[in-house]
C-alpha atoms as a PDB file:
ATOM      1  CA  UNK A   1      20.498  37.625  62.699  1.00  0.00           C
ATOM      2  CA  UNK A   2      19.213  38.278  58.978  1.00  0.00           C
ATOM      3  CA  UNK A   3      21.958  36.485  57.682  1.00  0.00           C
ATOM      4  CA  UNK A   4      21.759  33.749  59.641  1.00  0.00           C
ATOM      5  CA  UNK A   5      18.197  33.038  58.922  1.00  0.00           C
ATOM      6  CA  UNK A   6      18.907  33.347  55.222  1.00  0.00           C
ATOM      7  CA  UNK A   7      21.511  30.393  55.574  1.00  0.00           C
ATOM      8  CA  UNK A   8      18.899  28.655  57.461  1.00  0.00           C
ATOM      9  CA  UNK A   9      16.315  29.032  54.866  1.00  0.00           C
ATOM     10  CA  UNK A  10      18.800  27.815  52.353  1.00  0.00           C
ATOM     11  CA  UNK A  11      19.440  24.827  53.947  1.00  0.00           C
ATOM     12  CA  UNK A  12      16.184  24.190  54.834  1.00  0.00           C
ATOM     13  CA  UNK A  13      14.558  24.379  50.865  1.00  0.00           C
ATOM     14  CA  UNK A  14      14.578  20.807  50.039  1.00  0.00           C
ATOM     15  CA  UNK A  15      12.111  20.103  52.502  1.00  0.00           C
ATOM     16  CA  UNK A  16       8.660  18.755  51.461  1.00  0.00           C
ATOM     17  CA  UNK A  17       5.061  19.639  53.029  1.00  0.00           C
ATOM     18  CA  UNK A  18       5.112  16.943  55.641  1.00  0.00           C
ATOM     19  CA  UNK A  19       7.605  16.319  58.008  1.00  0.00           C
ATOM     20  CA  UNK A  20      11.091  15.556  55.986  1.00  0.00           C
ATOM     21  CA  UNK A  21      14.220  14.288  57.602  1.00  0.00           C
ATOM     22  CA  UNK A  22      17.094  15.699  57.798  1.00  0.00           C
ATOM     23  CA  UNK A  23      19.437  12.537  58.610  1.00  0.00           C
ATOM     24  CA  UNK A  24      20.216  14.191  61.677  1.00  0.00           C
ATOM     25  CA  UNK A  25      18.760  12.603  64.960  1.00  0.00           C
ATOM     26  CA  UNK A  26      15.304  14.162  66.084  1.00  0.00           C
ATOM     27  CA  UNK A  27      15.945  17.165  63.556  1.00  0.00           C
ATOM     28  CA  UNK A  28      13.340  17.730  60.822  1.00  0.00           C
ATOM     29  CA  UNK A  29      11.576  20.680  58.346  1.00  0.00           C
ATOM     30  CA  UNK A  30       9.047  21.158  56.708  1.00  0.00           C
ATOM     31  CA  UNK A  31       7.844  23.399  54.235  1.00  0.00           C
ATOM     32  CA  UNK A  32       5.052  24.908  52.391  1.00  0.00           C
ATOM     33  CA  UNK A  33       1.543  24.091  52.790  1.00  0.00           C
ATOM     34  CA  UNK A  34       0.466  20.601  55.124  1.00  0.00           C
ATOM     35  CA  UNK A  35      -3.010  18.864  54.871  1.00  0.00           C
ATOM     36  CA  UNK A  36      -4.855  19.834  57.830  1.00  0.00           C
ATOM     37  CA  UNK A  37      -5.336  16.695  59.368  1.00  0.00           C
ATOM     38  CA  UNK A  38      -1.404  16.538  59.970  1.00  0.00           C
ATOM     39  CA  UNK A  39      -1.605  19.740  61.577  1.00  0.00           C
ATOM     40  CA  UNK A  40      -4.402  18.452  63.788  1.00  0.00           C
ATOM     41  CA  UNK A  41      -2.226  15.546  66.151  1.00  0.00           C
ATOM     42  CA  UNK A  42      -0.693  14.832  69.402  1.00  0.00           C
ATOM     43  CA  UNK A  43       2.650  17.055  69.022  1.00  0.00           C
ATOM     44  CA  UNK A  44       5.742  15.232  70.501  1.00  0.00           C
ATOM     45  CA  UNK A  45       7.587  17.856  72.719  1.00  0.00           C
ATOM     46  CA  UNK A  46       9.958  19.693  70.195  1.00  0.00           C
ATOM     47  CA  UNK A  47      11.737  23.256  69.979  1.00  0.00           C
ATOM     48  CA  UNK A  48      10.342  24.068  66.284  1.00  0.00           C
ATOM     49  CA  UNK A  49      11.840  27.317  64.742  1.00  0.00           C
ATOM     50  CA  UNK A  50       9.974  29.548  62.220  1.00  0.00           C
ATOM     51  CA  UNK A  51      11.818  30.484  59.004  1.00  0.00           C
ATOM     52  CA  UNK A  52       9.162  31.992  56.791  1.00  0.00           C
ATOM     53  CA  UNK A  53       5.293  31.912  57.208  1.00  0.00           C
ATOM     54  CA  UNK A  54       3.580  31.933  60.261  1.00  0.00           C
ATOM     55  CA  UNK A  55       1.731  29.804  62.359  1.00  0.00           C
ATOM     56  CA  UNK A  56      -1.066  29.441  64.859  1.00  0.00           C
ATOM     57  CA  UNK A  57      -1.391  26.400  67.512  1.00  0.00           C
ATOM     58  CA  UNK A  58      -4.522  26.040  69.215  1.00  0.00           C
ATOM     59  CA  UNK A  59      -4.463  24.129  72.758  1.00  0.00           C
ATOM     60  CA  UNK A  60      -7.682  23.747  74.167  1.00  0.00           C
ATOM     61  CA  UNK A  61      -8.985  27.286  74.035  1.00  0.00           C
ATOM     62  CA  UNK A  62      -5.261  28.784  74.124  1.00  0.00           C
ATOM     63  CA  UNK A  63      -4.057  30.188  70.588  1.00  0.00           C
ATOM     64  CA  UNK A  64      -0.605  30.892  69.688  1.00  0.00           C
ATOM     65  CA  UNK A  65       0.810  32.390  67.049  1.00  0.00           C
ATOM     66  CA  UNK A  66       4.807  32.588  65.849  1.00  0.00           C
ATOM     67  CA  UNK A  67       6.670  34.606  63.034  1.00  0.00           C
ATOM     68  CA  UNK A  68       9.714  33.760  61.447  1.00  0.00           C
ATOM     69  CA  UNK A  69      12.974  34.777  64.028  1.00  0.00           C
ATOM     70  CA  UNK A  70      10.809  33.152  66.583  1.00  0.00           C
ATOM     71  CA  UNK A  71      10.226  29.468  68.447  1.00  0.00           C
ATOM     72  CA  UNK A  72       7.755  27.547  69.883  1.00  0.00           C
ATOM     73  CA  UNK A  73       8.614  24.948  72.747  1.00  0.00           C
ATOM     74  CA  UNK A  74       6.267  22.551  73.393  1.00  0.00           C
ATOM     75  CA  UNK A  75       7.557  19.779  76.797  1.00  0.00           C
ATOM     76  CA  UNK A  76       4.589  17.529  76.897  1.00  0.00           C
ATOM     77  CA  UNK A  77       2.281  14.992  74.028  1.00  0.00           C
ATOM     78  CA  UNK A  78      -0.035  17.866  73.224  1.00  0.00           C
ATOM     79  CA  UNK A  79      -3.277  17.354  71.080  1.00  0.00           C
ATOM     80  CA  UNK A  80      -3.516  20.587  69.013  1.00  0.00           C
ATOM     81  CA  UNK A  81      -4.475  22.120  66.125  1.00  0.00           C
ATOM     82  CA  UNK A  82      -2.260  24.435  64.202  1.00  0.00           C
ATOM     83  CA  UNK A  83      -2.628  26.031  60.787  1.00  0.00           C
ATOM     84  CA  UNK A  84       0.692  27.840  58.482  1.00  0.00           C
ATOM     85  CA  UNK A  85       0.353  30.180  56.429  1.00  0.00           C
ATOM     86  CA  UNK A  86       2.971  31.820  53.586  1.00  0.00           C
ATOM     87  CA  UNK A  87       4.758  35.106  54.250  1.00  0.00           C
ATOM     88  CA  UNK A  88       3.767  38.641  53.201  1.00  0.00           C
ATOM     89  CA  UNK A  89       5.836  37.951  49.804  1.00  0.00           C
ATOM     90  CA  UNK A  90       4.399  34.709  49.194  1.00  0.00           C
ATOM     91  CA  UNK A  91       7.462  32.573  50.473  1.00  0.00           C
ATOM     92  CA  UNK A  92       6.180  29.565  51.809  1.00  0.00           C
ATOM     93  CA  UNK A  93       5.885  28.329  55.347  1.00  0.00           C
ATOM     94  CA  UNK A  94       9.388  26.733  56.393  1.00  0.00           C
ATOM     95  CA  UNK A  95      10.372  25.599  59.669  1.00  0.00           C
ATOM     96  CA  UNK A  96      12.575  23.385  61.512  1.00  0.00           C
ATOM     97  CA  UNK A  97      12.472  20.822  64.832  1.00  0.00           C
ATOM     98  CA  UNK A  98      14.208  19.317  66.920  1.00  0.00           C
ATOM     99  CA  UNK A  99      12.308  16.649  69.395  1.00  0.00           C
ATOM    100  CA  UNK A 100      13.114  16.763  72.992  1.00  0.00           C
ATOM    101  CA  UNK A 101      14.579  13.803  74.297  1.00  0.00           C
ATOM    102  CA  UNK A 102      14.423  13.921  78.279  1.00  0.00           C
ATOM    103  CA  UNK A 103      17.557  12.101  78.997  1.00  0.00           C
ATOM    104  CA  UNK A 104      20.131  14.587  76.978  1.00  0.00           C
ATOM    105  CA  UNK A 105      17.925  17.159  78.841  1.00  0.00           C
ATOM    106  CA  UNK A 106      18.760  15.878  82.060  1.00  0.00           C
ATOM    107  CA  UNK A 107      22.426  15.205  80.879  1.00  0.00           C
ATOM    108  CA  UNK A 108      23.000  18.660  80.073  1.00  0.00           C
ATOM    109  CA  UNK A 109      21.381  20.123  83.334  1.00  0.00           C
ATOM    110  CA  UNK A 110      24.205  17.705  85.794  1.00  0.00           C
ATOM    111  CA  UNK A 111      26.701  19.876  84.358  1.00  0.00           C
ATOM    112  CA  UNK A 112      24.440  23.468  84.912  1.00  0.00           C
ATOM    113  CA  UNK A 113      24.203  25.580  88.053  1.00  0.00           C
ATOM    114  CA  UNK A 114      20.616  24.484  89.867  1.00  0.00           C
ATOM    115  CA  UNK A 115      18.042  27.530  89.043  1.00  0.00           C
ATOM    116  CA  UNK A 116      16.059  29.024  91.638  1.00  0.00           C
ATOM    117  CA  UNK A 117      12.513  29.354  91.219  1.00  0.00           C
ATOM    118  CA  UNK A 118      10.389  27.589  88.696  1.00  0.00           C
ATOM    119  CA  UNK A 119       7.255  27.394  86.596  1.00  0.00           C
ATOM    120  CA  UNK A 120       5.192  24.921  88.582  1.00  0.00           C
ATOM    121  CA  UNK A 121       1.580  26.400  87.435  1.00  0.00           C
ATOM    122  CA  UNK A 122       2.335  27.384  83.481  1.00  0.00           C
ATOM    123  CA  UNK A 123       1.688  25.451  80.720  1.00  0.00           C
ATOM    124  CA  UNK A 124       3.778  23.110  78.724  1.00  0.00           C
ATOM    125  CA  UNK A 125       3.979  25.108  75.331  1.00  0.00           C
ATOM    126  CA  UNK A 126       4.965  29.307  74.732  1.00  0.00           C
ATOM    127  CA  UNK A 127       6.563  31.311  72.256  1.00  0.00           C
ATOM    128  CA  UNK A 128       9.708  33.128  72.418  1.00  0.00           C
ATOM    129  CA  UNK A 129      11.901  35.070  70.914  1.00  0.00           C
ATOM    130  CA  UNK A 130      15.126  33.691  69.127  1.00  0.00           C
ATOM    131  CA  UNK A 131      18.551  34.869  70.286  1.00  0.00           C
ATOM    132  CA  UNK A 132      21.748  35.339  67.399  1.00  0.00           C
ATOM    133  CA  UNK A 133      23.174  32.601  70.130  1.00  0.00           C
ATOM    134  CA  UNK A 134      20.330  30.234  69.124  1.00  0.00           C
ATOM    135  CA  UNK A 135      19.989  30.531  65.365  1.00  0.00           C
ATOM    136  CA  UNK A 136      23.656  29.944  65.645  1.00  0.00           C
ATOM    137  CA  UNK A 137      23.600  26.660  66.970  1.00  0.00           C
ATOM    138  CA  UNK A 138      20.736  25.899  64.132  1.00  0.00           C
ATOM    139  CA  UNK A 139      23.313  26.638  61.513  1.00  0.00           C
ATOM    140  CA  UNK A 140      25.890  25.006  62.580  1.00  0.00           C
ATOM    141  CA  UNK A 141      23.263  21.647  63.194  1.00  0.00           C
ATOM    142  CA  UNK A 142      21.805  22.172  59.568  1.00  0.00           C
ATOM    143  CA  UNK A 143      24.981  22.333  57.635  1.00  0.00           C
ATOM    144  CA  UNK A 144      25.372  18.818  58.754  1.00  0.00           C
ATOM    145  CA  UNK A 145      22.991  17.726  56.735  1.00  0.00           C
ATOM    146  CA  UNK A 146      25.675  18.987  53.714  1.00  0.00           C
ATOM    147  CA  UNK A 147      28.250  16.676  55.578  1.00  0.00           C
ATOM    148  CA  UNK A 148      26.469  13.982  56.961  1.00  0.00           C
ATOM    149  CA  UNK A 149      29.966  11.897  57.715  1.00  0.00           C
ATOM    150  CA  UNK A 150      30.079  14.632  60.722  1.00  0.00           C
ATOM    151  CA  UNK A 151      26.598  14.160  61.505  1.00  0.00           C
ATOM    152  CA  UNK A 152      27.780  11.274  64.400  1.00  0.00           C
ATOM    153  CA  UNK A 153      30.289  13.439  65.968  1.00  0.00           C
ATOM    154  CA  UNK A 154      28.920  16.521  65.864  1.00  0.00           C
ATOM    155  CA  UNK A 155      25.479  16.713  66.399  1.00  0.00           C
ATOM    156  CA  UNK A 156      25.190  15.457  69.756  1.00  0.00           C
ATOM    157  CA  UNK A 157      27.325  18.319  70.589  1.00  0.00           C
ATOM    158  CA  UNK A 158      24.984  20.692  68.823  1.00  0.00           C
ATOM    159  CA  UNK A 159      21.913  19.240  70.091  1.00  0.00           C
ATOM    160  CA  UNK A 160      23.263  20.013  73.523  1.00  0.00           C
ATOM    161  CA  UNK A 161      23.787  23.636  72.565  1.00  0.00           C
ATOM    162  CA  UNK A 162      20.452  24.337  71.059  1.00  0.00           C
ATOM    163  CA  UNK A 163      18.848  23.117  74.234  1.00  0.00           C
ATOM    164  CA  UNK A 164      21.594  25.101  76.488  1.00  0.00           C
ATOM    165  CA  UNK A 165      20.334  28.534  74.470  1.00  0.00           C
ATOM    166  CA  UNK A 166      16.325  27.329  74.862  1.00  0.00           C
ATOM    167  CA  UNK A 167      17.354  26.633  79.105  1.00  0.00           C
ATOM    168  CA  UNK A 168      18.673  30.380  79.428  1.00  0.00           C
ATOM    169  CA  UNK A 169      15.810  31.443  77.464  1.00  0.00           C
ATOM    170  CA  UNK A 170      12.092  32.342  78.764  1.00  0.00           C
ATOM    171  CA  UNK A 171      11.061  28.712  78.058  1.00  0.00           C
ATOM    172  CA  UNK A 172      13.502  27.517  79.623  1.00  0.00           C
ATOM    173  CA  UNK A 173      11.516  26.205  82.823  1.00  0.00           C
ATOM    174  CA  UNK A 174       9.732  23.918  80.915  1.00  0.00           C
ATOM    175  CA  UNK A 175      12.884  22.131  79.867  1.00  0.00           C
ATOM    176  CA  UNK A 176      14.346  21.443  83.387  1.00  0.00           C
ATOM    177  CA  UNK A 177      11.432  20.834  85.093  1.00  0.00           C
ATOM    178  CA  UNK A 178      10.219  17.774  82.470  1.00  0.00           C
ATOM    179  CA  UNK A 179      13.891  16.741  82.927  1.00  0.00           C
ATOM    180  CA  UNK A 180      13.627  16.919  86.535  1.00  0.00           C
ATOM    181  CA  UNK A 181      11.557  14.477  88.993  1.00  0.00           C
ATOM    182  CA  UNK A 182       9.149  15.081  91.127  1.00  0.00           C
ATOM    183  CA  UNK A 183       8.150  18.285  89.407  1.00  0.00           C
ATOM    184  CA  UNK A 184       4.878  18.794  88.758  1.00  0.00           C
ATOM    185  CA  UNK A 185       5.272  18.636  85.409  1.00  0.00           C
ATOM    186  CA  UNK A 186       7.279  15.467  85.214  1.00  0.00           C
ATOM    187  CA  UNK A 187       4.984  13.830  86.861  1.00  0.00           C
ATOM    188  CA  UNK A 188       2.012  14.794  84.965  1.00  0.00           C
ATOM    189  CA  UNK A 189       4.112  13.646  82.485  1.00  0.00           C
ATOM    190  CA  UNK A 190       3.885  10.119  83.474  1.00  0.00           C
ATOM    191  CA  UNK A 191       0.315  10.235  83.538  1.00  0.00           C
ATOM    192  CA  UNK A 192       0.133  11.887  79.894  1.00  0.00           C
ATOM    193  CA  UNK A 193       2.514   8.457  78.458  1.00  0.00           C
ATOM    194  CA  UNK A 194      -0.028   6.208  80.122  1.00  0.00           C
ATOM    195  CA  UNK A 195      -3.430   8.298  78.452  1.00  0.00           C
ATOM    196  CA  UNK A 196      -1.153   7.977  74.918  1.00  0.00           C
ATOM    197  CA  UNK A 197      -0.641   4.286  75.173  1.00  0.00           C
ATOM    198  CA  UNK A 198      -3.608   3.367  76.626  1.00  0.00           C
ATOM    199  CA  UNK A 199      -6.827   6.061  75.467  1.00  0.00           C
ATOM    200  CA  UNK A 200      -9.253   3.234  74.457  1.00  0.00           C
ATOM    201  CA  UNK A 201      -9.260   1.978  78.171  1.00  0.00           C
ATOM    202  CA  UNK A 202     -11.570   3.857  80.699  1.00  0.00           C
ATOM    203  CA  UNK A 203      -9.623   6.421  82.450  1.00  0.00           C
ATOM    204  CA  UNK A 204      -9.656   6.592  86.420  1.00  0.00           C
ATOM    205  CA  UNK A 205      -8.048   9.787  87.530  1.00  0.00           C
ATOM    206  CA  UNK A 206      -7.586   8.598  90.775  1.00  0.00           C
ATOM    207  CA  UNK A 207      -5.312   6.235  89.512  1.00  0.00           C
ATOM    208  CA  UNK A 208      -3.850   8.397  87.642  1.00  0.00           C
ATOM    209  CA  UNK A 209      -3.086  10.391  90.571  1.00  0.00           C
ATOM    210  CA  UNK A 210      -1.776   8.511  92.623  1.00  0.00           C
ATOM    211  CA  UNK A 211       1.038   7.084  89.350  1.00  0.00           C
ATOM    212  CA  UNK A 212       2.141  10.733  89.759  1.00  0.00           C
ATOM    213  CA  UNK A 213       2.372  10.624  93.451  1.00  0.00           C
ATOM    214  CA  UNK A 214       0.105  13.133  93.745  1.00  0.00           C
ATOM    215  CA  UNK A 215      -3.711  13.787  95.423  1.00  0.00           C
ATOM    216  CA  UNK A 216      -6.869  13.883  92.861  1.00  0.00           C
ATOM    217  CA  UNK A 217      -6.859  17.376  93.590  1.00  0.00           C
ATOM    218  CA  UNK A 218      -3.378  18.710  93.294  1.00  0.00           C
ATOM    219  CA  UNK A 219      -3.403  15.969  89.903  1.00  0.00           C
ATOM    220  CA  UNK A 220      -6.768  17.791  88.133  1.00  0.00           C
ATOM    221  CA  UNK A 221      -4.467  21.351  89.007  1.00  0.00           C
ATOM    222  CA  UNK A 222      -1.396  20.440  87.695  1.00  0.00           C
ATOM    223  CA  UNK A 223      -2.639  18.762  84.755  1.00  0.00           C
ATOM    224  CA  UNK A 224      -4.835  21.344  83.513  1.00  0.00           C
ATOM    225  CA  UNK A 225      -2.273  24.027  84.283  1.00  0.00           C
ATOM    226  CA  UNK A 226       0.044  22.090  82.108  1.00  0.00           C
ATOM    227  CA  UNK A 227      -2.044  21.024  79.175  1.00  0.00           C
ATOM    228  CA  UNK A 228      -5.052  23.529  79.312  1.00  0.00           C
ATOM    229  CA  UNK A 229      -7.241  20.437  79.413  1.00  0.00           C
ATOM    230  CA  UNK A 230      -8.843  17.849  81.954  1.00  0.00           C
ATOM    231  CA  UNK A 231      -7.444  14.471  82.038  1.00  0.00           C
ATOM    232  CA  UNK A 232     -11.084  13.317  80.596  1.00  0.00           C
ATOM    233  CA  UNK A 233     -10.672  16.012  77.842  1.00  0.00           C
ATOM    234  CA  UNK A 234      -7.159  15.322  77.083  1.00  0.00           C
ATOM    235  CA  UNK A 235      -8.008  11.222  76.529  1.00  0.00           C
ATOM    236  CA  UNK A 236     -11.387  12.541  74.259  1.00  0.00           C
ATOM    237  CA  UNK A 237      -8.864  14.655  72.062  1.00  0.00           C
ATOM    238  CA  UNK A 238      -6.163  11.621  71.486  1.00  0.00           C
ATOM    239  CA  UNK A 239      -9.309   9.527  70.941  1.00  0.00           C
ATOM    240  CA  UNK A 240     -10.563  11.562  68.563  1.00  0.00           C
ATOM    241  CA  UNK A 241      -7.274  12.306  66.356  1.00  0.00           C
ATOM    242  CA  UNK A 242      -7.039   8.810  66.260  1.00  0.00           C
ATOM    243  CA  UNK A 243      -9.831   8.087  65.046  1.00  0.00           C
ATOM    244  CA  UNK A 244      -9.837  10.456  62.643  1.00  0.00           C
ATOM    245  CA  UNK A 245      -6.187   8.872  61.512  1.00  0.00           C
ATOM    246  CA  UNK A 246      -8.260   5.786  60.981  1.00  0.00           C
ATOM    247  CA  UNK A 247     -10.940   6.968  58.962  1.00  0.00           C
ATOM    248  CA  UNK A 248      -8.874   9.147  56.412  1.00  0.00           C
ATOM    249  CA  UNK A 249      -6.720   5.467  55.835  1.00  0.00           C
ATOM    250  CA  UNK A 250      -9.962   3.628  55.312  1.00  0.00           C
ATOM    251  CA  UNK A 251      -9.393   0.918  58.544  1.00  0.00           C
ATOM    252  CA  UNK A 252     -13.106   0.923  59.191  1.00  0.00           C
ATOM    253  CA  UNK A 253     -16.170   2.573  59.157  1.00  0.00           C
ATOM    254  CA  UNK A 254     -17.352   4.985  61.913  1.00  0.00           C
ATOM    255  CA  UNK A 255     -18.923   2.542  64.339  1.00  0.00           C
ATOM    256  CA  UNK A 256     -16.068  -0.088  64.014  1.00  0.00           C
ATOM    257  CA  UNK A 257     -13.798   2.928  64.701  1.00  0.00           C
ATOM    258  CA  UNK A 258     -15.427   4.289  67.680  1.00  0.00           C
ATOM    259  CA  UNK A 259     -15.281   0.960  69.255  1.00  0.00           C
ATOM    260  CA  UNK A 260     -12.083   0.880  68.361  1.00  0.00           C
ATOM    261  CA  UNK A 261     -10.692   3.810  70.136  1.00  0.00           C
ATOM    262  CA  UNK A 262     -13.345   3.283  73.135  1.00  0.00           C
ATOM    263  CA  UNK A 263     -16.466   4.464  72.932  1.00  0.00           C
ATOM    264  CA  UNK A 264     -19.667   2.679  73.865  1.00  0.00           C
ATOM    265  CA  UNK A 265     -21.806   4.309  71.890  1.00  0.00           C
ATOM    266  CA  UNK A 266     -21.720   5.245  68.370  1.00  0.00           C
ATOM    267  CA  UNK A 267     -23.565   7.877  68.340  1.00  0.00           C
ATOM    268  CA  UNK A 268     -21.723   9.970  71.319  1.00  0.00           C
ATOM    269  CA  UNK A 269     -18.757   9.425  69.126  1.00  0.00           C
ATOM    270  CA  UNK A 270     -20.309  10.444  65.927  1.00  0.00           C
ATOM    271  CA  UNK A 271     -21.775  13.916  67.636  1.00  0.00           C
ATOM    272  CA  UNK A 272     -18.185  14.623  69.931  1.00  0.00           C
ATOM    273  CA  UNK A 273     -16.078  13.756  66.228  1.00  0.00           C
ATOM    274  CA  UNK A 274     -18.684  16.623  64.276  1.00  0.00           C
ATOM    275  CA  UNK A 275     -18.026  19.102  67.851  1.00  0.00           C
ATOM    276  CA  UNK A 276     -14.464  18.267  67.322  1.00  0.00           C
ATOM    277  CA  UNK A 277     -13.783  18.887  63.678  1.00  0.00           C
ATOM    278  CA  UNK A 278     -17.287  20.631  61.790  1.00  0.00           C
ATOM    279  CA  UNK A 279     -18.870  17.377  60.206  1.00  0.00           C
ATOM    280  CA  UNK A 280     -19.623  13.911  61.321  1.00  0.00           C
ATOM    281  CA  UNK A 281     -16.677  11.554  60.656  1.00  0.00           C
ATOM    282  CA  UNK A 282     -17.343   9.703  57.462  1.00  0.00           C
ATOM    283  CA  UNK A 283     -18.154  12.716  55.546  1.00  0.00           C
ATOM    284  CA  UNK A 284     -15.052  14.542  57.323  1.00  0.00           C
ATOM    285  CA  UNK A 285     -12.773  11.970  56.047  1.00  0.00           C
ATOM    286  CA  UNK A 286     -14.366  11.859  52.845  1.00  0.00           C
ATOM    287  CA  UNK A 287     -13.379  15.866  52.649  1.00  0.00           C
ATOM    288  CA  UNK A 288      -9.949  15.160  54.045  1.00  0.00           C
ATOM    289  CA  UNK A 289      -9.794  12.764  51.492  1.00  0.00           C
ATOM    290  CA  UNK A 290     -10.421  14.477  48.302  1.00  0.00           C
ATOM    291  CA  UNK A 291      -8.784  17.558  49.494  1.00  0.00           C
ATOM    292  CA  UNK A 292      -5.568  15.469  49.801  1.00  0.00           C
ATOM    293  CA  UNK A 293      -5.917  14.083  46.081  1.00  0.00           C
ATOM    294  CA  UNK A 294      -6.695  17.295  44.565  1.00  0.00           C
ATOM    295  CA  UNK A 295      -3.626  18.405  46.636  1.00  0.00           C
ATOM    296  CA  UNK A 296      -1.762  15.956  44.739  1.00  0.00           C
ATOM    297  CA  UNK A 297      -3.254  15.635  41.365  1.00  0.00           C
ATOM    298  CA  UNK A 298      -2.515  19.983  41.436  1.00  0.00           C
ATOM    299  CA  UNK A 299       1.200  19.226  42.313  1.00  0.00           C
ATOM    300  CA  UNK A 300       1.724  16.459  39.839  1.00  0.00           C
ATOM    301  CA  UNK A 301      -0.776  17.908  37.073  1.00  0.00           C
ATOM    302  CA  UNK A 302      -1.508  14.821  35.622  1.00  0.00           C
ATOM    303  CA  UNK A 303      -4.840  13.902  36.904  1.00  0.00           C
ATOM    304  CA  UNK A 304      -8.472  15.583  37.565  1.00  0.00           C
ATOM    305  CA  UNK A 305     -10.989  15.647  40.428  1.00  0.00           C
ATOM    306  CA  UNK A 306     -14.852  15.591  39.448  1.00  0.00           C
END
C-alpha cells in the first residue's frame, strides 16, 4: 500500500491549506496547516482519507483521531472541531474527500445483495482502516485530475467504487442506512436538514419528531446516538459556528449577531460563545482575525503585524 500512498501524496501536493478543488465532482484536498475556525464547522458527510499528518475530530465529548493509511466517514451535518497536525518528519498534513451524495449511495446499493443486521444505535462518524482495494480506487480518481477530459466519464464510475470499498468496510453501515428510508438514521437525517436551514427559529422537538415519523422519545435516542448531541445542543452548536462565521467577516457586532442567529438575549449568547470557544466573541474574532493575517503576511513575507 506504500506505493500507492506515495502516488497519492504526489498527486495530492498542489493543494492549498483550505479546501482546494480538484475539478472532480465532490473530490477535494487539502494540505498543510488550516486556520482554526475552518476546522471548527458543520462537516458535510464525506469519506476524507489521511495522507500525511494526523488529525483529531471532536464531536460533542467524542474525540477521534486518524493517521495517514487511514479514513474517517462522517454520514450526517456534524458540528465539530478538529485540529491537524504535520507528521513525525515534518511533512505536512495532506488529505483528501470525497462528499457523500445520498442518491449515488442508494444507486449503488439497488445493484448490492441486502445486508443483514445494522447499526441502528452508533453514531454517524468512525475511523477505519484503509484497504489496498480502497487506496486503489483513490488513485485511479486522483489521476483524473492529470486528465481532466476523462474526468466526465470516468469518475462517476470511480466514485461508485470508492463508496463500494467504504460499504464492505466497518463503516459501512452508516452508508446504507443514510441511503436507506425509514432507518433511524435517515430519518434523523431529515430532522438534522431542517435544524441547518432553519437554527435561528425556536426548535420544537416534538415537531421534529414527528417529521421523522418517530415518538419524542425514540427521536431524543436516535438523535443523540447518532450525533452525540441533543437536538437543543446540536441547534446551539450550528448557532454558534455561525455566528462565529459572522463575526470573523465583520457582518455585525455581537448583539446584532446574536439576534441574528436567534438568541433573545445578548448576554446568554455572549457567555454560551466564551463556553464554546475560550473568549467572548468580539475579542475571539479579533484573535481569529489577526492570527489569520499574520498567517498570511508569514506566507507572503511582505508585510508585519504590531
Amino acid at each position: 500500500m506504500e506505493m500507492q500512498l506515495q502516488e497519492l501524496r504526489s498527486l495530492a501536493a498542489r493543494a492549498e491549506n483550505r479546501r482546494t478543488e480538484t475539478g472532480i465532482p465532490r473530490v477535494a484536498m487539502v494540505q498543510g496547516e488550516i486556520p482554526e475556525h475552518q476546522l471548527a464547522a458543520v462537516y458535510d458527510p464525506m469519506v476524507n482519507l489521511i495522507l500525511t499528518g494526523s488529525k483529531t475530530m471532536t464531536v460533542a465529548d467524542q474525540t477521534f483521531r486518524y493517521d495517514p493509511a487511514t479514513y474517517f466517514v462522517m454520514s450526517v451535518d456534524l458540528p465539530a472541531a478538529g485540529s491537524v497536525h504535520p507528521s513525525d518528519n515534518g511533512q505536512p498534513y495532506l488529505a483528501v474527500s470525497l462528499t457523500l451524495e445520498p442518491a449515488i449511495v442508494t444507486n449503488l446499493l439497488a445493484d448490492l445483495p441486502k445486508p443483514t443486521g445494522g447499526g441502528i444505535y452508533a453514531s454517524g462518524f468512525s475511523v477505519a482502516p484503509v484497504t489496498a482495494d480502497l487506496l486503489d480506487a483513490w488513485v485511479r480518481m486522483l489521476r483524473l485530475m492529470e486528465r481532466p477530459h476523462e474526468i466526465a466519464a470516468l469518475a462517476p464510475a470511480y466514485e461508485r467504487e470508492i463508496i463500494f470499498r467504504v460499504l464492505q468496510g466497518p463503516q459501512g453501515w452508516m452508508l446504507r442506512d443514510i441511503a436507506t428510508p425509514d432507518t433511524a438514521l435517515s430519518r434523523v437525517s431529515v430532522a438534522i436538514q431542517w435544524i441547518r436551514e432553519n437554527f435561528a427559529k425556536p426548535l420544537r422537538v416534538e415537531a421534529l419528531a414527528e417529521m421523522a415519523a418517530l415518538s419524542v422519545s425514540a427521536f431524543h435516542r436516535h438523535f443523540k446516538a447518532v450525533t452525540a448531541l441533543s437536538p437543543l445542543q446540536y441547534q446551539k452548536h450550528v448557532r454558534l459556528l455561525h455566528a462565529r462565521s459572522l463575526l470573523l467577516t465583520g457582518v455585525g457586532n455581537a448583539t446584532s449577531v446574536a439576534f441574528g442567529v436567534g438568541y433573545e438575549s445578548p448576554n446568554q449568547f455572549s457567555r454560551e460563545y466564551a463556553r464554546q470557544f475560550g473568549l467572548p466573541p468580539s475579542r475571539d474574532a479579533a484573535r481569529l482575525r489577526s492570527k489569520v493575517q499574520r498567517t498570511v503576511c508569514q506566507r507572503n513575507g511582505n508585510c508585519e503585524i504590531d
